[in-house]
Structures are given as C-alpha cells and as structure tokens.
N, C-alpha and C. Protein backbone atom coordinates (compact mmCIF):
# COMPACT_ATOMS: atom_id res chain seq x y z
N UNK A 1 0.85 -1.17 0.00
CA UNK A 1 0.00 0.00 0.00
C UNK A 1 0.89 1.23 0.00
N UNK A 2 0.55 2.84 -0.59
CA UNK A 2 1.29 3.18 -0.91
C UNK A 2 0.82 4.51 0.11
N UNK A 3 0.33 4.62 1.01
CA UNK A 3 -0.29 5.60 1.64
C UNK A 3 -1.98 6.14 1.50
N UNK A 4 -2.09 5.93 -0.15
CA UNK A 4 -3.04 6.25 -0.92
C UNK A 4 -4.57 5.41 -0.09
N UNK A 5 -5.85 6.30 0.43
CA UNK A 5 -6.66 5.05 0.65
C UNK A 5 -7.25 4.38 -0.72
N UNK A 6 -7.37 3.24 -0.45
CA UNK A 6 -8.09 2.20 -1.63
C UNK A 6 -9.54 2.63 -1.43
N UNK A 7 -9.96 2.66 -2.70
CA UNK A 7 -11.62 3.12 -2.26
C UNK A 7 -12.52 1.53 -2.87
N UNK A 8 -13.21 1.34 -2.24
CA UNK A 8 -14.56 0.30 -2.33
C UNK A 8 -14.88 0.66 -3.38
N UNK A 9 -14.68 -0.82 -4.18
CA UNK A 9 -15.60 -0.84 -5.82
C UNK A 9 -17.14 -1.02 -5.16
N UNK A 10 -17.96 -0.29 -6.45
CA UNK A 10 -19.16 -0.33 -6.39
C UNK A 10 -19.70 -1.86 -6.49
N UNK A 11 -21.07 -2.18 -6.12
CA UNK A 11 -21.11 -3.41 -6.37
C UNK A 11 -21.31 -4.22 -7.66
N UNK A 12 -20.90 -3.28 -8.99
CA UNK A 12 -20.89 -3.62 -10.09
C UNK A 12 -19.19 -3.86 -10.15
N UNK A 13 -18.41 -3.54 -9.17
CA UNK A 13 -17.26 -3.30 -9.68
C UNK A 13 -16.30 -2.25 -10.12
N UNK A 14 -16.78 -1.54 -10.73
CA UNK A 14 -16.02 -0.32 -10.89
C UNK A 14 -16.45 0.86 -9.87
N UNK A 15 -15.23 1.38 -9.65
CA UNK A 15 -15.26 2.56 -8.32
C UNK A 15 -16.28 3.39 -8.76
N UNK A 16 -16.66 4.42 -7.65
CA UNK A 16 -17.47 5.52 -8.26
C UNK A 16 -16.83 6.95 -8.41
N UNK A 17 -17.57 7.46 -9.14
CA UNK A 17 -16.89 8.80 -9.14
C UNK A 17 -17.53 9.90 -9.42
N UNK A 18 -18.44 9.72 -8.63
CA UNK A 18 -19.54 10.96 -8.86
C UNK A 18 -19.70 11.44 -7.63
N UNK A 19 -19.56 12.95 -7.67
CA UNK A 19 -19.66 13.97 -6.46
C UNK A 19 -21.29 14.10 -5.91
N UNK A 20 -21.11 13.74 -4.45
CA UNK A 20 -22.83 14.22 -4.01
C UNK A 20 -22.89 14.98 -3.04
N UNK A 21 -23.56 15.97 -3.59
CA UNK A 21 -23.66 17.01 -2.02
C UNK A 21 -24.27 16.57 -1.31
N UNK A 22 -23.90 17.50 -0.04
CA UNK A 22 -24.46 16.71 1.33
C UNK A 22 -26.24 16.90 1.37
N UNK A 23 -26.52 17.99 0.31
CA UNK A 23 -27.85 18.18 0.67
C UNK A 23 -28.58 16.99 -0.05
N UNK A 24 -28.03 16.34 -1.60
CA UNK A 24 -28.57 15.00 -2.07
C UNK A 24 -28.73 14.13 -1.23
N UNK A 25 -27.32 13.90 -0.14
CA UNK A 25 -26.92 12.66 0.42
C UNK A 25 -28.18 13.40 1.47
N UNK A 26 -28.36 14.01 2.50
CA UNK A 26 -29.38 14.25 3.44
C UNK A 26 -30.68 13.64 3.10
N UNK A 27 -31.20 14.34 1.50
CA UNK A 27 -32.14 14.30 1.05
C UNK A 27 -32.16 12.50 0.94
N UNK A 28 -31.18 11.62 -0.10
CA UNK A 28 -31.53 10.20 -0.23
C UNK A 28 -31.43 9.27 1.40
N UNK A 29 -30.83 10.09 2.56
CA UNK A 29 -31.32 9.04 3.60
C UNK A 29 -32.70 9.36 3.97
N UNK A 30 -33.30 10.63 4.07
CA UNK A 30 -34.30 10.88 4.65
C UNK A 30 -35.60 9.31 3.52
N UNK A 31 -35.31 10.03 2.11
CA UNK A 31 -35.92 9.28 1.67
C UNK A 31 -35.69 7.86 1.82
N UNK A 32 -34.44 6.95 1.73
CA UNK A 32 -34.55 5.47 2.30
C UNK A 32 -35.11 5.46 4.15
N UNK A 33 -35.20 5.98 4.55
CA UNK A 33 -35.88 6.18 5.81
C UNK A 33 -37.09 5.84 5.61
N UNK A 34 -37.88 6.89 4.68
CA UNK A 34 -39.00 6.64 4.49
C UNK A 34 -39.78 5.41 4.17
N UNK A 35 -38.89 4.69 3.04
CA UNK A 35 -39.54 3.71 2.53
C UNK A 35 -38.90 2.16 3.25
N UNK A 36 -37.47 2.46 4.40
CA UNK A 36 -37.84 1.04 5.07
C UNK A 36 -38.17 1.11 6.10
N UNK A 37 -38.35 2.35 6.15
CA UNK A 37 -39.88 2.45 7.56
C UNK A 37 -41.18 1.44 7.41
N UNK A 38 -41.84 1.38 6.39
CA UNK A 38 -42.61 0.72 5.82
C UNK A 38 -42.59 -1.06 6.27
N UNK A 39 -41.23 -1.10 6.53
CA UNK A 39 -41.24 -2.52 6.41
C UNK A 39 -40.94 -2.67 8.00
N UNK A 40 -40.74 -1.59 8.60
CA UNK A 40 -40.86 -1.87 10.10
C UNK A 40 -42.35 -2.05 10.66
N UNK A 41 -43.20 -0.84 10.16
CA UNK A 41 -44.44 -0.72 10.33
C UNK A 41 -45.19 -2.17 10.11
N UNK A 42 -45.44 -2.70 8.66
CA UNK A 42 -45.87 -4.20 8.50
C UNK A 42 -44.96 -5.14 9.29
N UNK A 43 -44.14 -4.93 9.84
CA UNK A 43 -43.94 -6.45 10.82
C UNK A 43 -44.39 -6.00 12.03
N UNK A 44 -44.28 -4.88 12.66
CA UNK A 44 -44.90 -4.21 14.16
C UNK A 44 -46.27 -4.16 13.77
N UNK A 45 -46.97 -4.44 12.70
CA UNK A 45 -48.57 -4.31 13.11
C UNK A 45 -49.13 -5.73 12.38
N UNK A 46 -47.80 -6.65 12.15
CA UNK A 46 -48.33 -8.16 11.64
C UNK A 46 -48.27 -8.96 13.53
N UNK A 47 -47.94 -8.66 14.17
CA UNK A 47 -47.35 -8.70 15.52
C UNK A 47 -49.29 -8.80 16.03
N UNK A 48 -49.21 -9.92 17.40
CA UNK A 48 -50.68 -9.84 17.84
C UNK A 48 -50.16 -8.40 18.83
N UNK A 49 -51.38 -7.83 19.13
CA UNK A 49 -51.67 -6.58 20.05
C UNK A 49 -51.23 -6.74 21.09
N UNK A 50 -51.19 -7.60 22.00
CA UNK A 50 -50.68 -7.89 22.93
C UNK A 50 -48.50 -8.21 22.99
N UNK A 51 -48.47 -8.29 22.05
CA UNK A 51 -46.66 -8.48 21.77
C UNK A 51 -46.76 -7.27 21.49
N UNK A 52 -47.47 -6.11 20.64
CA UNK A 52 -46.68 -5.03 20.06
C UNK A 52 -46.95 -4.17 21.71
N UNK A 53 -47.57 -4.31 22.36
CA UNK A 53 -47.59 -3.15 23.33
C UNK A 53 -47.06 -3.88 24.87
N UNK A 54 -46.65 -5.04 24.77
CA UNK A 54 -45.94 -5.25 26.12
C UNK A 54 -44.60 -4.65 26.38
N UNK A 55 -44.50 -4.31 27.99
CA UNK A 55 -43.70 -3.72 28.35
C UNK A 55 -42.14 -4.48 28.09
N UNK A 56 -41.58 -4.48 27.51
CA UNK A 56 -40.00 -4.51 27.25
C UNK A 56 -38.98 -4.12 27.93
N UNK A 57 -39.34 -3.47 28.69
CA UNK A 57 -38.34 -2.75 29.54
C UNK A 57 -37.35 -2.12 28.71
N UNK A 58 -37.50 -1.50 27.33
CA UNK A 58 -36.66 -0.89 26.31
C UNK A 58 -36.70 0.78 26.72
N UNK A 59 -35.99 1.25 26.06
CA UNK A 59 -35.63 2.90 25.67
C UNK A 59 -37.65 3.17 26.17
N UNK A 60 -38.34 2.67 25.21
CA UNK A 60 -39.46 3.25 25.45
C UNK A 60 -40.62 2.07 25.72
N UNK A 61 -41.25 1.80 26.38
CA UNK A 61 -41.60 0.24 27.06
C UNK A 61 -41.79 -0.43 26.21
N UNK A 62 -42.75 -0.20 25.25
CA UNK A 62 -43.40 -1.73 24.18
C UNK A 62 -42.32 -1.10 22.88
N UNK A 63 -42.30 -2.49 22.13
CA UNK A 63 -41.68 -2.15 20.40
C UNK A 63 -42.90 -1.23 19.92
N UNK A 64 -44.34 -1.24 19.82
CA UNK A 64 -45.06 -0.09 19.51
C UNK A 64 -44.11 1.13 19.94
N UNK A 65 -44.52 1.68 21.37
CA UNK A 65 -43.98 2.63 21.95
C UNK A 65 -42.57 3.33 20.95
N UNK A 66 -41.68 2.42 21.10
CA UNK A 66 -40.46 2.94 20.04
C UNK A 66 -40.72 3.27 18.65
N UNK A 67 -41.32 2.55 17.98
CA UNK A 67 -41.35 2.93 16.47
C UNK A 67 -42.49 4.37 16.66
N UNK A 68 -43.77 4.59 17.64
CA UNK A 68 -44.30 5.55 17.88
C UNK A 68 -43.18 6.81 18.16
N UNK A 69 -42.36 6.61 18.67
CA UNK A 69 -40.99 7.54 19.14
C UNK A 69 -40.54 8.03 18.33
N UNK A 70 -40.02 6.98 17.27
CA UNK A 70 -39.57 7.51 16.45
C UNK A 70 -40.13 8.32 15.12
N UNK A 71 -41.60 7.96 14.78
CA UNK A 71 -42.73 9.44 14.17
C UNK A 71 -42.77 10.64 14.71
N UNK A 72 -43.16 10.13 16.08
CA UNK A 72 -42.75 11.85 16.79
C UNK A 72 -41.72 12.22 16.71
N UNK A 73 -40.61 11.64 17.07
CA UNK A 73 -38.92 12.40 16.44
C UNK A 73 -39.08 13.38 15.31
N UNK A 74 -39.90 12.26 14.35
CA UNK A 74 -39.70 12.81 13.01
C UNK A 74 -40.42 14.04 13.19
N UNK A 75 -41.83 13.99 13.50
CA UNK A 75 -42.45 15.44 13.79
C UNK A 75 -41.80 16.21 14.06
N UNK A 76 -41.27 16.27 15.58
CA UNK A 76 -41.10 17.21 16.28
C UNK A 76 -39.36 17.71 15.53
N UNK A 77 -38.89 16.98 15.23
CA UNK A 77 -37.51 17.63 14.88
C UNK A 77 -37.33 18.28 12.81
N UNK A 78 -38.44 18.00 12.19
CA UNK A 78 -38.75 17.86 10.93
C UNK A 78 -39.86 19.08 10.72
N UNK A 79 -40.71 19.14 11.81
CA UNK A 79 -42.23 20.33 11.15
C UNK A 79 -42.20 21.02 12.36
N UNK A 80 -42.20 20.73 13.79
CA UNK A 80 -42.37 20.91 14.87
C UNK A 80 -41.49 22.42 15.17
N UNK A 81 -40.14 22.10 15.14
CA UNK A 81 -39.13 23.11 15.24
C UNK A 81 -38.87 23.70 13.90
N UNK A 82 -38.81 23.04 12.96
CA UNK A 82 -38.71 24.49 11.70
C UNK A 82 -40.14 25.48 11.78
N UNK A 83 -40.98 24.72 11.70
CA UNK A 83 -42.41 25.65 11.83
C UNK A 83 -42.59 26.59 13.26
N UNK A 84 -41.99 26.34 14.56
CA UNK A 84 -41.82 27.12 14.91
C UNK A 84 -43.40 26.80 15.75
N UNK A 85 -43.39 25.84 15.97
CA UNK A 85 -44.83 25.22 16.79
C UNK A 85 -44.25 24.02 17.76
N UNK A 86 -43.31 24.38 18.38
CA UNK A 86 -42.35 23.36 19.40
C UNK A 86 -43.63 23.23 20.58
N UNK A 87 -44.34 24.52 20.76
CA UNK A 87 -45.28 24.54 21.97
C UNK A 87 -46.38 24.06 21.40
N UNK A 88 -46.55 23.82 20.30
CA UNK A 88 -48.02 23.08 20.22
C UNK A 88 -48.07 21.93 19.48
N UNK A 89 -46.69 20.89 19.45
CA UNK A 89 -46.39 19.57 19.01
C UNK A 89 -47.15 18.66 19.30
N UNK A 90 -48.35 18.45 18.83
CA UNK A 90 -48.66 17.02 19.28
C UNK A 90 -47.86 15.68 19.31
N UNK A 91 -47.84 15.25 20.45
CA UNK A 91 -47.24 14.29 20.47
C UNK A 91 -47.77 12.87 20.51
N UNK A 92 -46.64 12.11 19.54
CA UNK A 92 -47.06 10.75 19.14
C UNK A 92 -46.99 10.00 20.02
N UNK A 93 -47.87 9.12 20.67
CA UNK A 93 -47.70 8.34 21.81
C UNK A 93 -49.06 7.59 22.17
N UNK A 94 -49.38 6.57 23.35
CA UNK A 94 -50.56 6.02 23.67
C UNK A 94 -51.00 5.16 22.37
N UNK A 95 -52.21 4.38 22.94
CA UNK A 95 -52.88 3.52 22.29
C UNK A 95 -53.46 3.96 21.12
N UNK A 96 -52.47 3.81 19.75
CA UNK A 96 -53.29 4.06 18.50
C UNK A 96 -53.54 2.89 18.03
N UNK A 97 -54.77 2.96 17.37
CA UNK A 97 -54.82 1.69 16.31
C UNK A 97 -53.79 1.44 15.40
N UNK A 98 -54.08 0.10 14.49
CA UNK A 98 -53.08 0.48 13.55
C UNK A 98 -53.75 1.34 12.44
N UNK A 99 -55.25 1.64 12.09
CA UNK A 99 -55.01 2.70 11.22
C UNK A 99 -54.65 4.42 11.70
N UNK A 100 -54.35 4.18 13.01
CA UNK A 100 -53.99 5.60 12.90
C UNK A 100 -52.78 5.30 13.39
N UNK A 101 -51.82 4.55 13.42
CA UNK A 101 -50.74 4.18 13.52
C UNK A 101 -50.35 4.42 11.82
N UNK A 102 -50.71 4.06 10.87
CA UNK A 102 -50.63 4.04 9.30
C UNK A 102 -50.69 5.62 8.95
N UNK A 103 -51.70 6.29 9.63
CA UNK A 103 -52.25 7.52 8.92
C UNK A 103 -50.80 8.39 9.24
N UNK A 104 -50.36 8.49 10.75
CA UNK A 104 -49.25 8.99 10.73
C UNK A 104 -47.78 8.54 10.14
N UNK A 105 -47.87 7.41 9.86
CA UNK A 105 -46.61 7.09 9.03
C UNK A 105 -46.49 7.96 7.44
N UNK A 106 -47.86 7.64 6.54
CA UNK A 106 -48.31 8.53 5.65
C UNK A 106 -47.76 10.52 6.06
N UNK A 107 -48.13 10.48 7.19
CA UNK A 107 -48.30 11.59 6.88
C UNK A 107 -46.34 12.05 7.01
N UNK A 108 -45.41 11.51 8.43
CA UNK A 108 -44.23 11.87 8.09
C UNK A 108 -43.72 11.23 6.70
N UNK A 109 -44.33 9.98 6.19
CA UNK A 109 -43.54 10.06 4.72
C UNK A 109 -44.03 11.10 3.49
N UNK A 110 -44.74 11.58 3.81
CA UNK A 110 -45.03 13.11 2.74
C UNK A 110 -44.45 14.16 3.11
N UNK A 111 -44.19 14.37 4.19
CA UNK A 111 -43.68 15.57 5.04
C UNK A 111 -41.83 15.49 4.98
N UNK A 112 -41.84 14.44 5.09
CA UNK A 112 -40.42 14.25 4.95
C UNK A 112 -39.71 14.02 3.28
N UNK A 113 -40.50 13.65 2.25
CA UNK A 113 -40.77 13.56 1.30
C UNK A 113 -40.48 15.35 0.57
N UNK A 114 -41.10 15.76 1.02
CA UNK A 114 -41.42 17.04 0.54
C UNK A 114 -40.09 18.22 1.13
N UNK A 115 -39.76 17.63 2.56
CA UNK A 115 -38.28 18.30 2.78
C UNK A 115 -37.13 17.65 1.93
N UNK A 116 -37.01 16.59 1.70
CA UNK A 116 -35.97 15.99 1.02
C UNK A 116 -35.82 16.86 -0.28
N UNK A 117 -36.79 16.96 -0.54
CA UNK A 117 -37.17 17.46 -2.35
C UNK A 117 -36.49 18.77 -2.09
N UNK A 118 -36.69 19.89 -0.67
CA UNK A 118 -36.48 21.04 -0.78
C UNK A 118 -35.37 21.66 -0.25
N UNK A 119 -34.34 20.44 -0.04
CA UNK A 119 -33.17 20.64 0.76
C UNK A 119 -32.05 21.12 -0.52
N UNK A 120 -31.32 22.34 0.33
CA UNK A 120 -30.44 23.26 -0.65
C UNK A 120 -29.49 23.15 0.63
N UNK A 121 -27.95 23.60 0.37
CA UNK A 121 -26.95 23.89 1.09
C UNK A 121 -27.52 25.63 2.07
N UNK A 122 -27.91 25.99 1.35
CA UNK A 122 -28.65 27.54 1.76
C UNK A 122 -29.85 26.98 3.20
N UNK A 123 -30.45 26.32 2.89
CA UNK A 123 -31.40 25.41 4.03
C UNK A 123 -31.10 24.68 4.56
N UNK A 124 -29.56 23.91 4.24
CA UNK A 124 -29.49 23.06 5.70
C UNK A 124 -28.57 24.27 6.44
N UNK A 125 -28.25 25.40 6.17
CA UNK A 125 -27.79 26.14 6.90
C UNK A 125 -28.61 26.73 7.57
N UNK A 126 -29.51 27.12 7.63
CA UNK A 126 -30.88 27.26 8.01
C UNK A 126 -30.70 27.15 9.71
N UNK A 127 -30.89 28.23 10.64
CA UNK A 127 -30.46 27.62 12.10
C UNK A 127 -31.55 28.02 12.73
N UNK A 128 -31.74 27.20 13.73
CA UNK A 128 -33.65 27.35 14.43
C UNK A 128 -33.37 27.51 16.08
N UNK A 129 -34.24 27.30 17.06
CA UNK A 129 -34.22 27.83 18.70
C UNK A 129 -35.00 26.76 18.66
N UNK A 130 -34.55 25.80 19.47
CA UNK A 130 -34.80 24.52 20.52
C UNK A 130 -35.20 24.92 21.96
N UNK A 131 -36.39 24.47 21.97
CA UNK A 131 -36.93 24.22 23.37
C UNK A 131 -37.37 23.79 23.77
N UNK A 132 -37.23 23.20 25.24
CA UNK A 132 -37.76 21.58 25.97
C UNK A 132 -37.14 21.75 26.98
N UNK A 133 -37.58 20.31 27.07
CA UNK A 133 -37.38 19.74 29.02
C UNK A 133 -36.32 18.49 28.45
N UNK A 134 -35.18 18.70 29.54
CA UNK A 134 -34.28 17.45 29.56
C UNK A 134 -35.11 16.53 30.10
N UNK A 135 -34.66 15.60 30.54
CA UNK A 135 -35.17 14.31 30.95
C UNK A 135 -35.22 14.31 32.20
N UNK A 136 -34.53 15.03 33.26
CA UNK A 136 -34.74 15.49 34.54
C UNK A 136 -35.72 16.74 34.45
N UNK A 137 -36.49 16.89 34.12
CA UNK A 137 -37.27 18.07 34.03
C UNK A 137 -36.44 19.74 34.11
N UNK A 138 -35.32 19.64 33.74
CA UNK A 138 -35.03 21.24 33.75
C UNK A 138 -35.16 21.41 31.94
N UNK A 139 -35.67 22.64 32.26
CA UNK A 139 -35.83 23.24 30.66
C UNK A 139 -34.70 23.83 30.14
N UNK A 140 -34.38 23.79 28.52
CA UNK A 140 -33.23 24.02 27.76
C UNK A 140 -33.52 24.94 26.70
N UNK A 141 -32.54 25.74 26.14
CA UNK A 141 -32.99 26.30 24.78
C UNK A 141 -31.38 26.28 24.29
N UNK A 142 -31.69 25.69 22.85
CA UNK A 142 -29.96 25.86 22.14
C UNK A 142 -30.61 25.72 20.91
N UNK A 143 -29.23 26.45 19.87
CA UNK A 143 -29.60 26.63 18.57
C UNK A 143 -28.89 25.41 17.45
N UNK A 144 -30.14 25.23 16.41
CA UNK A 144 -29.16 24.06 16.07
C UNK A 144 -29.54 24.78 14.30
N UNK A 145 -28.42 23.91 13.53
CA UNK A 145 -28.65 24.21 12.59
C UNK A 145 -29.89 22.88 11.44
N UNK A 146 -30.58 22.87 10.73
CA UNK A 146 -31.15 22.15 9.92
C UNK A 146 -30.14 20.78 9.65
N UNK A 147 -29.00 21.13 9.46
CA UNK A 147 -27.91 19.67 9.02
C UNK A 147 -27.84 19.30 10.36
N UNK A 148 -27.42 19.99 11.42
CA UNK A 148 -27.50 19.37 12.64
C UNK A 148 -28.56 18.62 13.10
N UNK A 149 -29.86 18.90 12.69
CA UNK A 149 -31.11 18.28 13.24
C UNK A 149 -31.77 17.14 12.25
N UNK A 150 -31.25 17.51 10.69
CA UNK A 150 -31.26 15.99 9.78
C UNK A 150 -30.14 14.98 10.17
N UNK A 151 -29.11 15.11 10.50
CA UNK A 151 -28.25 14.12 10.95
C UNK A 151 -28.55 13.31 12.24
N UNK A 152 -29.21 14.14 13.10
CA UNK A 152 -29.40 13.42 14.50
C UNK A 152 -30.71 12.98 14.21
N UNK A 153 -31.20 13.28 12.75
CA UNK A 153 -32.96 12.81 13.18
C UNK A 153 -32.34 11.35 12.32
N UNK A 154 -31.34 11.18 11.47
CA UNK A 154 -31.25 9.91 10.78
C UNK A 154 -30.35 8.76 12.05
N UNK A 155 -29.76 9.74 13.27
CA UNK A 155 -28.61 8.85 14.02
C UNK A 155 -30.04 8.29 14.75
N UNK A 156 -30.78 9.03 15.41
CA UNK A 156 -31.61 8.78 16.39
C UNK A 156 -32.45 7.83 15.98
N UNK A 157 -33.22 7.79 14.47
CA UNK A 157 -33.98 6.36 13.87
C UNK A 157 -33.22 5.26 14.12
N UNK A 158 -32.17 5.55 12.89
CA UNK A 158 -30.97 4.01 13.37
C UNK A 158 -30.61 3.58 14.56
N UNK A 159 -30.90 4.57 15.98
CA UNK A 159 -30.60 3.37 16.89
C UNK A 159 -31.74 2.73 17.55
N UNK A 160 -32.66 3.44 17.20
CA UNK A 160 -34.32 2.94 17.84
C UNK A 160 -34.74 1.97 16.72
N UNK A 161 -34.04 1.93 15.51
CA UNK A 161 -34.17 0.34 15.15
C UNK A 161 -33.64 -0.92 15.39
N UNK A 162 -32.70 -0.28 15.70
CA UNK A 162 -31.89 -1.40 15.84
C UNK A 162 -31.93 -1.62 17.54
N UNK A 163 -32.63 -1.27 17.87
CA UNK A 163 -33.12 -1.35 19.42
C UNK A 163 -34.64 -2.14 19.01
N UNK A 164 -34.95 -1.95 17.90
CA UNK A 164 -36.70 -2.71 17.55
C UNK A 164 -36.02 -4.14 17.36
N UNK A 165 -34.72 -3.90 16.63
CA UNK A 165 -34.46 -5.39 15.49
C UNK A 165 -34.07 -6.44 17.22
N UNK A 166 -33.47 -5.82 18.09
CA UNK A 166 -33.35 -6.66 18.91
C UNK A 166 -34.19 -7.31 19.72
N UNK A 167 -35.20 -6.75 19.35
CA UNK A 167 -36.52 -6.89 20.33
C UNK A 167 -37.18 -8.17 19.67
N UNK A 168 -37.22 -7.80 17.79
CA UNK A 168 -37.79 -8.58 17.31
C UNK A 168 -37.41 -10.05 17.18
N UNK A 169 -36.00 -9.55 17.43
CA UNK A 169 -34.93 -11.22 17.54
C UNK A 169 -34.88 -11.77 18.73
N UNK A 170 -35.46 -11.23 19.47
CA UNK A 170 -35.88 -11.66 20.99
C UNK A 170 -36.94 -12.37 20.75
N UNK A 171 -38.20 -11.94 20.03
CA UNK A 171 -39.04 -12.46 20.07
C UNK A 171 -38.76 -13.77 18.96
N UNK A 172 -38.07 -14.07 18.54
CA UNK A 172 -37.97 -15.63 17.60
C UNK A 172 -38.36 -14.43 16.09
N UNK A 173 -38.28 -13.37 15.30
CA UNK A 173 -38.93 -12.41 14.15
C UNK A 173 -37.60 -12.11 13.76
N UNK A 174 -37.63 -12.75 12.56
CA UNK A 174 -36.66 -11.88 11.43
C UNK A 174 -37.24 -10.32 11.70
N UNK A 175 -36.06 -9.41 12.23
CA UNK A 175 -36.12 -8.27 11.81
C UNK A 175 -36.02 -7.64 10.44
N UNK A 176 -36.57 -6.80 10.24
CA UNK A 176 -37.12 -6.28 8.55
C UNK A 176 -35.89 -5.13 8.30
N UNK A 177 -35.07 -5.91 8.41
CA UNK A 177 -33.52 -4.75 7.95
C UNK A 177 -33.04 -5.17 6.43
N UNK A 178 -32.70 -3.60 6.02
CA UNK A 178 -32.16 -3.24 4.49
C UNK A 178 -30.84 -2.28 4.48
N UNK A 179 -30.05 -2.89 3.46
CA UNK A 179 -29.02 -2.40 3.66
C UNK A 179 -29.49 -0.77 2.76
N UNK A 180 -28.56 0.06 2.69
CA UNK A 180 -28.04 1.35 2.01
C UNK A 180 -28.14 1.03 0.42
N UNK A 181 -27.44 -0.38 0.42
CA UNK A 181 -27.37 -0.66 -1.01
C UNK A 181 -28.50 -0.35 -1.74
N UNK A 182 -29.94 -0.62 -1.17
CA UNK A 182 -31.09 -0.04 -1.89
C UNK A 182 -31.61 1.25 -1.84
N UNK A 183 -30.84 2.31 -1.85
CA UNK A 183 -31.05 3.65 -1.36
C UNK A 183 -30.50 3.91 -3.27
N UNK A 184 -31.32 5.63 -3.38
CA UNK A 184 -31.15 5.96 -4.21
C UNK A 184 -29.77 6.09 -4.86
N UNK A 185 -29.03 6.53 -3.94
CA UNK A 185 -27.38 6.59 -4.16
C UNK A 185 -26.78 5.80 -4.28
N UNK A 186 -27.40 4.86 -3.87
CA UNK A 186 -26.06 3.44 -4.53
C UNK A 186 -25.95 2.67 -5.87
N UNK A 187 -25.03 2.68 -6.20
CA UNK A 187 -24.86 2.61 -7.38
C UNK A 187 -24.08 0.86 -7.79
C-alpha cells in the first residue's frame, strides 16, 4: 500500500466517481428512511396486540412505543421546530390503532418527502431555537442548525431500530432490515 486510501468498488465493480452534495446525500437518507420504515411498520402491526404493546423494559416500554418515538422524532424535529410550533407539538404516543398508527406514518412520509425534495446547502444552513425539558425536568434552549437536526434525526432512527431489530430477535422475528445498497445513491 502506498499511503493512498483504496476506495470500495461499487457493487458492479467499478469505483465511483460521482460527487454528491451533502444536501442530495441528506435528502436520499431521509428518503430510504421513508420507505424502510414501511417494512418496520408491516412487521410491528403483523405482531398480535398484545406483543406489540408489552412492556420490554426498552428505551421506550413496548416495540409499539419505540417505532411511535420515532414518528414523533420525526415530527417534532422535521415540522415541529422548523415551523416554529415546538409549543403546540402534538405528540405521538398512547394507544393508536393500527389505522392511525398508518395515517401517521403517511403523513411523516409526505412531510419528509417534501423536505428531502427542498433541501439546498442555503437550508441546511438554516439555524432554528430549541426548546424543551431534559429528561430530569429542567428546561433548555440551544440553537441548532437544519444539518445538525437531519443528521441526529437519521442517528436517532438508526438506533431505535436497531433497538426494535433486537426486540424482534428476541421475540424468535426476522427483523425487517435493508441495507443502504437499496437507497437511491447506490450505485
């Protein structure tokens, strides 16, 4: 080796060599988000009622509970704080059916859909005012920027899945995991 890093052939084989801005790359995780969300949703609502809402003793008690977590994430860090309605977030949580478990998946995959489409380097610069309660109840305010709050909204899914996938492999359930490879960008 000559110092030089070796770069990963594509899975056709030949390297790549096409430049992607960060606002594409933002934009194609939000969108693979979207669509293997989908496949979390149909195994958490192929699940009897009683498995999706028992207590787990996880991040958030039932595997419902978490994948519910993670819609509201999406809300609240996606429409909630850019719109500038942090104080009047409804929050995702409690006993939904699954069609209104569905209706809100629909609705962050349009919503998120529609930011992907509108993401510019000019907008993820974009910087907003955060406000809440830590987890000990003292209240916070800090400023974050749009790339700061798409990156932690894609870190924060990936680990509340992979906090589901363990749950589901607990339960004897192929977890419904997809690699990157099927994301728009891969080539």
């Amino acid at each position: 080796m000559t110092g030089r890093r070796a770069r990963a052939p594509s899975p056709k084989g030949a390297p790549s060599r096409r430049s992607v801005s960060e606002a594409d790359l933002a934009g194609a995780w939000i969108q693979w988000l979207v669509e293997t969300r989908r496949d979390y949703l149909e195994k958490l609502l192929g699940l009897p009622r009683e498995e999706r809402v028992r207590d787990r003793g996880a991040s958030f008690p039932s595997i419902q509970d978490i994948f519910l977590h993670i819609l509201d994430n999406n809300i609240w860090w996606l429409e909630s704080v850019p719109g500038d309605r942090q104080e009047s977030h409804p929050e995702v949580k409690g006993a939904l059916s699954p069609k209104e478990i569905r209706r809100v998946v629909g609705h962050v995959a349009r919503a998120s859909r529609a930011l992907a489409r509108s993401l510019t380097p000019a907008r993820l610069n974009r910087s907003f005012v955060i406000r809440g309660v830590q987890g000990n109840g003292t209240p916070f305010e800090m400023r974050a920027n749009l790339r700061t709050i798409l990156w932690h909204v894609v870190e924060e899914e990936l680990q509340h899945r992979g906090e589901m996938n363990a749950l589901f492999w607990q339960m004897d359930i192929d977890a419904p995991t997809r690699a990157w490879f099927s994301s728009t960008l891969a080539e």
